[in-house]
C-alpha atoms as a PDB file:
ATOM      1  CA  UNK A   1     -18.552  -7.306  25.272  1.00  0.00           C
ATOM      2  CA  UNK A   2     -17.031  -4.371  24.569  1.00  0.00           C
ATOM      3  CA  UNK A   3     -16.460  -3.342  20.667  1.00  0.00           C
ATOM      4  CA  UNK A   4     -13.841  -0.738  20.556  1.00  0.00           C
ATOM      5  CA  UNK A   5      -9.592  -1.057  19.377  1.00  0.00           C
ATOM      6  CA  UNK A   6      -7.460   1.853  19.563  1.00  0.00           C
ATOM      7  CA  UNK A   7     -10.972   3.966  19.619  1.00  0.00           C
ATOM      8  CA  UNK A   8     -12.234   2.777  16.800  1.00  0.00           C
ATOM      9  CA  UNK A   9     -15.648   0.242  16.432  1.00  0.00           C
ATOM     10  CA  UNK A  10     -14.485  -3.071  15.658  1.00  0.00           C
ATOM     11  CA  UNK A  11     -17.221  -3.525  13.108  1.00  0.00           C
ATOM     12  CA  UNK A  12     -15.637  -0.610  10.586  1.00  0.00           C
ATOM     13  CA  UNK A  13     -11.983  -2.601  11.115  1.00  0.00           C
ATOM     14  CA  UNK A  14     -13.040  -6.286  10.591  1.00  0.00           C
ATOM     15  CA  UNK A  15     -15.976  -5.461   8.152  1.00  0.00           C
ATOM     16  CA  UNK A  16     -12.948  -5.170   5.424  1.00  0.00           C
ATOM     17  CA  UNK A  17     -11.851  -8.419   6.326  1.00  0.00           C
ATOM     18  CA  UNK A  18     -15.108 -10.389   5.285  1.00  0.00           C
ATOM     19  CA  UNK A  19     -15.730  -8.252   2.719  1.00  0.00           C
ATOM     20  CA  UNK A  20     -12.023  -9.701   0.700  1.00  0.00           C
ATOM     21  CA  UNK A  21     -12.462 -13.134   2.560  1.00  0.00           C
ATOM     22  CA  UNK A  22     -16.086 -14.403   1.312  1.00  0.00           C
ATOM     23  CA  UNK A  23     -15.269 -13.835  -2.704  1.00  0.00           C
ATOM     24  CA  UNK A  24     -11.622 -14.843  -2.218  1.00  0.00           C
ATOM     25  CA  UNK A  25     -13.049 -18.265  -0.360  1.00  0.00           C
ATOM     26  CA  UNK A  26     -15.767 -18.823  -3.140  1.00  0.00           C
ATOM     27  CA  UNK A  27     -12.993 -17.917  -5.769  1.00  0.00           C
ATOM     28  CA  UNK A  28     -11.043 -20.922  -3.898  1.00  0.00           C
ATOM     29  CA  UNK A  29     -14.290 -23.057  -3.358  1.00  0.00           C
ATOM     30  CA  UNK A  30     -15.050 -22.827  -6.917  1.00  0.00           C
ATOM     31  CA  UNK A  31     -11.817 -23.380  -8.561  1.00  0.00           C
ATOM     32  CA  UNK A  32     -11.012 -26.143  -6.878  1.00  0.00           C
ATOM     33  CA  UNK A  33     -14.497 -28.082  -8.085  1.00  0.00           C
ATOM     34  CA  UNK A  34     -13.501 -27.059 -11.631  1.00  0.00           C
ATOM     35  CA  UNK A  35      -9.853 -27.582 -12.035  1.00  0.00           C
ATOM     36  CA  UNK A  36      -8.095 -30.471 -10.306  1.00  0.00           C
ATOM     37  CA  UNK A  37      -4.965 -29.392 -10.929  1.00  0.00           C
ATOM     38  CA  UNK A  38      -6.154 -25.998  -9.086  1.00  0.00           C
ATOM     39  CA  UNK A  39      -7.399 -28.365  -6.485  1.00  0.00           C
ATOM     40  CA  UNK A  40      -4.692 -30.043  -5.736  1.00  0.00           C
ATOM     41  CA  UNK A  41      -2.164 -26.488  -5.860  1.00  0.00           C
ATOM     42  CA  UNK A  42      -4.904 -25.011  -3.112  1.00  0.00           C
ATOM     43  CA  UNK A  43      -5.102 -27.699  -0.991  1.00  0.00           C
ATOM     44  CA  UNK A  44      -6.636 -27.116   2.278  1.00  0.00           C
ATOM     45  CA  UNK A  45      -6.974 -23.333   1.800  1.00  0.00           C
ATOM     46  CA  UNK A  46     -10.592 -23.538   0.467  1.00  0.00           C
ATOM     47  CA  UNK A  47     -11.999 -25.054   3.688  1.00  0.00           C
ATOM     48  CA  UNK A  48      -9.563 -23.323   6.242  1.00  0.00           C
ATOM     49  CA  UNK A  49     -10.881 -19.801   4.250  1.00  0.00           C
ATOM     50  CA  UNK A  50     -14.432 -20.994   4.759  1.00  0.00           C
ATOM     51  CA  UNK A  51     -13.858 -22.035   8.217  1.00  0.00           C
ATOM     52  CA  UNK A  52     -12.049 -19.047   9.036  1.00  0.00           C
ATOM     53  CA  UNK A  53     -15.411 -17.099   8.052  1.00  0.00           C
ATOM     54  CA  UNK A  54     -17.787 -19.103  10.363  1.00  0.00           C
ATOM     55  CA  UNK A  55     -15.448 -17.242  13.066  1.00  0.00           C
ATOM     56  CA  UNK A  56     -15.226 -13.993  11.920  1.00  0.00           C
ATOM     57  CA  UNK A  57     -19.264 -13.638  10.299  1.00  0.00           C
ATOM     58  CA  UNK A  58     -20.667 -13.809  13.505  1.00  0.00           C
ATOM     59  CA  UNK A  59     -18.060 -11.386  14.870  1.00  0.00           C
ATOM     60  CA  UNK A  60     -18.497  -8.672  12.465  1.00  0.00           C
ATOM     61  CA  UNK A  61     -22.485  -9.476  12.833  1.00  0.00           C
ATOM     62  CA  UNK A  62     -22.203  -8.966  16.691  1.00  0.00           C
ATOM     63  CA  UNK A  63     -19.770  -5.802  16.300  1.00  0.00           C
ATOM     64  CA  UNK A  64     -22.441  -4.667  13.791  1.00  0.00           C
ATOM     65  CA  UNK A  65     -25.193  -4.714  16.101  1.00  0.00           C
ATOM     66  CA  UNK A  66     -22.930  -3.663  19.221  1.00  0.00           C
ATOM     67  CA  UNK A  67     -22.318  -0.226  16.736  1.00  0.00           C
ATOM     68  CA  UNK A  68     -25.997  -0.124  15.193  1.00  0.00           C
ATOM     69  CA  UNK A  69     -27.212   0.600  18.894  1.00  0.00           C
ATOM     70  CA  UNK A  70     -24.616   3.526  19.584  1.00  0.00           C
ATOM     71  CA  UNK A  71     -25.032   5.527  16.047  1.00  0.00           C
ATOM     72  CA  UNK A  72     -28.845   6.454  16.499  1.00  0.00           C
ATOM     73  CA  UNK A  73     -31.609   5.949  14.549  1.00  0.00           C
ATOM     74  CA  UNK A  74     -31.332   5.292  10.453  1.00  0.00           C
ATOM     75  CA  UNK A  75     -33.330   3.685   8.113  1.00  0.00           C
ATOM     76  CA  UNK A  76     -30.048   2.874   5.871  1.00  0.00           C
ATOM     77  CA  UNK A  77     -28.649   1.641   8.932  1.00  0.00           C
ATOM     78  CA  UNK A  78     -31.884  -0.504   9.347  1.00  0.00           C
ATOM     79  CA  UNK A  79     -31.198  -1.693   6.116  1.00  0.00           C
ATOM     80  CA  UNK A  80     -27.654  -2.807   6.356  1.00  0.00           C
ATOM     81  CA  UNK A  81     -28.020  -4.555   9.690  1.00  0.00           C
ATOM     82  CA  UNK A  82     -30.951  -6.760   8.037  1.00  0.00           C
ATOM     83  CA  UNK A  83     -28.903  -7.254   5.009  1.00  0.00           C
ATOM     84  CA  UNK A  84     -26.149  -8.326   7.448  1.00  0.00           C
ATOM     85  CA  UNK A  85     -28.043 -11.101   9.107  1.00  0.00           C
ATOM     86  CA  UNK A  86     -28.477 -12.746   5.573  1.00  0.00           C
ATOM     87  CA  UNK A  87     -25.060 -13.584   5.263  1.00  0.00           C
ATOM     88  CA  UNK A  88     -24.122 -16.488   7.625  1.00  0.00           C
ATOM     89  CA  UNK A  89     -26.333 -19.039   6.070  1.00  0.00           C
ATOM     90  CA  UNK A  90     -24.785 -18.434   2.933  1.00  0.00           C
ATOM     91  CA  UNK A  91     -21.368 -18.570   4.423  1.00  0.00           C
ATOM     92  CA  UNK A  92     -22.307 -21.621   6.410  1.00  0.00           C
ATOM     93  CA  UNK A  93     -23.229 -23.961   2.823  1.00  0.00           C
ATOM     94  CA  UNK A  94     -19.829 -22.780   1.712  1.00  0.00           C
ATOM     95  CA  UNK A  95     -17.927 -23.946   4.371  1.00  0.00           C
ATOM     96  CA  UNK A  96     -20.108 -27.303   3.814  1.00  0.00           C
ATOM     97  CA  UNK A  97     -19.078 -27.257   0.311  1.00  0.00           C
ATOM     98  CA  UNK A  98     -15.588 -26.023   1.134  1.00  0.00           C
ATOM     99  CA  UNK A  99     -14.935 -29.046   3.607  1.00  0.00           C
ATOM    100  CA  UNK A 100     -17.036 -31.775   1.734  1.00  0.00           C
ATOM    101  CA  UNK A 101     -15.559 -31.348  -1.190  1.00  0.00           C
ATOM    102  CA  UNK A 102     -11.516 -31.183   0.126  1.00  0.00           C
ATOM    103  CA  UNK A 103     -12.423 -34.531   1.794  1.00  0.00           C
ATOM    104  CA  UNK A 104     -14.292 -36.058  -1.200  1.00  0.00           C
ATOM    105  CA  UNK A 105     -11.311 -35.144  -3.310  1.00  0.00           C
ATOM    106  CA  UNK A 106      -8.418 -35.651  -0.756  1.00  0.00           C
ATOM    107  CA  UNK A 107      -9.964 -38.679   0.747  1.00  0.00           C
ATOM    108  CA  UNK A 108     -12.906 -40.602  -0.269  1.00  0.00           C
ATOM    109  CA  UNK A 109     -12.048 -40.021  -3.681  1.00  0.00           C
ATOM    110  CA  UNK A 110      -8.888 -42.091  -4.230  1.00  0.00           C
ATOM    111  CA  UNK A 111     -10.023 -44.816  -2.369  1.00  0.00           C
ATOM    112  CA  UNK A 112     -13.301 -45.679  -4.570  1.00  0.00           C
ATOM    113  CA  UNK A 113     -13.014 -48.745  -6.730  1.00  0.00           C
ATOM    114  CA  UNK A 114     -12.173 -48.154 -10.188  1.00  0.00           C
ATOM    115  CA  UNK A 115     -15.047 -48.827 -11.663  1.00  0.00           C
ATOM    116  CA  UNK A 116     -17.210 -45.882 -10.142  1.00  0.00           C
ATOM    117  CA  UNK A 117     -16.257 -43.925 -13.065  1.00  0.00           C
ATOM    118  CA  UNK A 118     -19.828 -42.637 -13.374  1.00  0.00           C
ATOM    119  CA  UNK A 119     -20.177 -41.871  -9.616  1.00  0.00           C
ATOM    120  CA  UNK A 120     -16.692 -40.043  -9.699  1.00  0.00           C
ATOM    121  CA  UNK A 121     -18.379 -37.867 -12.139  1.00  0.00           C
ATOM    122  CA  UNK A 122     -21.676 -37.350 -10.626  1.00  0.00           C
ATOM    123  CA  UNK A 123     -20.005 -36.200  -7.448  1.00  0.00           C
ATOM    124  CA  UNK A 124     -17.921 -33.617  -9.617  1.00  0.00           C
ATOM    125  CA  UNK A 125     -21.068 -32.613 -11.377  1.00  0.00           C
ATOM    126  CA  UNK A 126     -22.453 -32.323  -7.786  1.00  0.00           C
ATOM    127  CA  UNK A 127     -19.712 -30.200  -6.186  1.00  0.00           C
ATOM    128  CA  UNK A 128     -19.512 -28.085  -9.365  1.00  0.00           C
ATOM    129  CA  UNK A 129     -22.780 -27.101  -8.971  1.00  0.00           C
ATOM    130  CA  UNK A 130     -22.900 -26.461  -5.526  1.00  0.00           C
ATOM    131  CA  UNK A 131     -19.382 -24.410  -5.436  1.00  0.00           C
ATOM    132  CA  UNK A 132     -21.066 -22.700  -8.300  1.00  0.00           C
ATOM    133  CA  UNK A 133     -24.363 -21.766  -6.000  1.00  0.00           C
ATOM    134  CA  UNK A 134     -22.420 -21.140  -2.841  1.00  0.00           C
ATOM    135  CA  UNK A 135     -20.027 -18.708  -4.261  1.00  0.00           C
ATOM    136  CA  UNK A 136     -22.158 -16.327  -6.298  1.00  0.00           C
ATOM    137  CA  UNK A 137     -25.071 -16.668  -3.284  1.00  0.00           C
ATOM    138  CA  UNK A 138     -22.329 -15.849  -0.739  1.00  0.00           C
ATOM    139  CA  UNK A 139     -20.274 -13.165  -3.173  1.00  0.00           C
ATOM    140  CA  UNK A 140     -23.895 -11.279  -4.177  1.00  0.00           C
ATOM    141  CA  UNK A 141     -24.884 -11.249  -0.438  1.00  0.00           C
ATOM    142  CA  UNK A 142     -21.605  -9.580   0.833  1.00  0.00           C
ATOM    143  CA  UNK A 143     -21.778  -7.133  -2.623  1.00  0.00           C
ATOM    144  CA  UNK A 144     -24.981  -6.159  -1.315  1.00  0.00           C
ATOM    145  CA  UNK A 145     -24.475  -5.699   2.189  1.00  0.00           C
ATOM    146  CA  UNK A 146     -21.127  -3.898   1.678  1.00  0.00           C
ATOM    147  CA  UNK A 147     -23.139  -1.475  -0.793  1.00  0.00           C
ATOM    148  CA  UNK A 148     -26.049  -0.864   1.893  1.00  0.00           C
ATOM    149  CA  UNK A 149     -23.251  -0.174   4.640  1.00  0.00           C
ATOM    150  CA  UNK A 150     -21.259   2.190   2.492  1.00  0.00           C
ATOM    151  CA  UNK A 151     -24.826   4.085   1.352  1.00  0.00           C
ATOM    152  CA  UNK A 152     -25.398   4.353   5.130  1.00  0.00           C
ATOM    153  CA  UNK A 153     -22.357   5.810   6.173  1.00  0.00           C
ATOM    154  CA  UNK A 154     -21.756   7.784   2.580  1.00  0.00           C
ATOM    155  CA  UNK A 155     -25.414   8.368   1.060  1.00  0.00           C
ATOM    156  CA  UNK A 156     -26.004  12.764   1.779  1.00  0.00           C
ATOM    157  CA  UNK A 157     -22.531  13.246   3.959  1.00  0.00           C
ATOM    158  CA  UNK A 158     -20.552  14.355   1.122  1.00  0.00           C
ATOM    159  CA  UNK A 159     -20.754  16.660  -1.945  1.00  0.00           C
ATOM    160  CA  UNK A 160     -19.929  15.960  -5.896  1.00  0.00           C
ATOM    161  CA  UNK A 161     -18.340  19.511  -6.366  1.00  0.00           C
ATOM    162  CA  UNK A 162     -14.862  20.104  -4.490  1.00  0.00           C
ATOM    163  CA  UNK A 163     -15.018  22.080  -1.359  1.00  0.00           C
ATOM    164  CA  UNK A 164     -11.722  23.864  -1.384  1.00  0.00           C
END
């Protein structure tokens, strides 16, 4: 497959995208574990964000590789690319969280007996804790693959002092 719009690598275009989309879905992920109101204002838009990034992960991974190929050899590059690889499992437990927890809540939830009080919490406690791991795994991954792309691209090609 080819890699290229309008002349430009795909990679450098969609990049951007995850980069907003994985702490926007964890923001989403993890607000609506903590705040039911929150939860209920969001709606499907935690899971359809996560979803959304099981697509376009692998995308931007294959469009990274694609592009890693055609630049030449760099060890930053190296760097980034591995970094890059690290990301889907994190995205994939918080599209697990994501749609487990909209159909818990939406669901399952409603329709438990009364008296599961104690469960009802546990499962909170539960999702709470996993939106909690899922979103700063998944937001520190795509920090530090973002950083390692922008040092590979950035890191010696420009200078501190003004030119003109």
């Amino acid at each position: 497959m080819d890699y290229v719009f309008n002349g430009l690598p795909v990679h450098v275009l969609i990049v951007h995208l995850v980069v907003v989309l994985v702490p926007v879905t964890a923001l989403t992920v993890l607000v609506a574990a903590v705040w039911p109101a929150g939860r209920r204002w969001l709606g499907v838009v935690p899971p359809l964000f996560a979803l959304s990034l099981l697509v376009l992960v692998p995308i931007t991974t294959n469009a990274g590789q694609w592009l890693q190929v055609r630049v030449g050899e760099a060890p930053l590059i190296g760097v980034h690319a591995s970094l890059g690889l690290t990301l889907m499992p994190w995205v994939i437990a918080l599209a697990t969280v994501a749609v487990l927890q909209w159909l818990w809540f939406r669901l399952l939830a409603p329709r438990t007996a009364p008296d599961t009080r104690l469960l009802r919490r546990l499962v909170w406690a539960a999702f709470i804790l996993a939106a909690l791991v899922t979103a700063v795994g998944a937001t520190v991954t795509v920090v530090q693959i973002g950083e390692s792309g922008a040092r590979a691209l950035w890191d010696g090609s420009f200078s501190e002092q003004p030119l003109r």
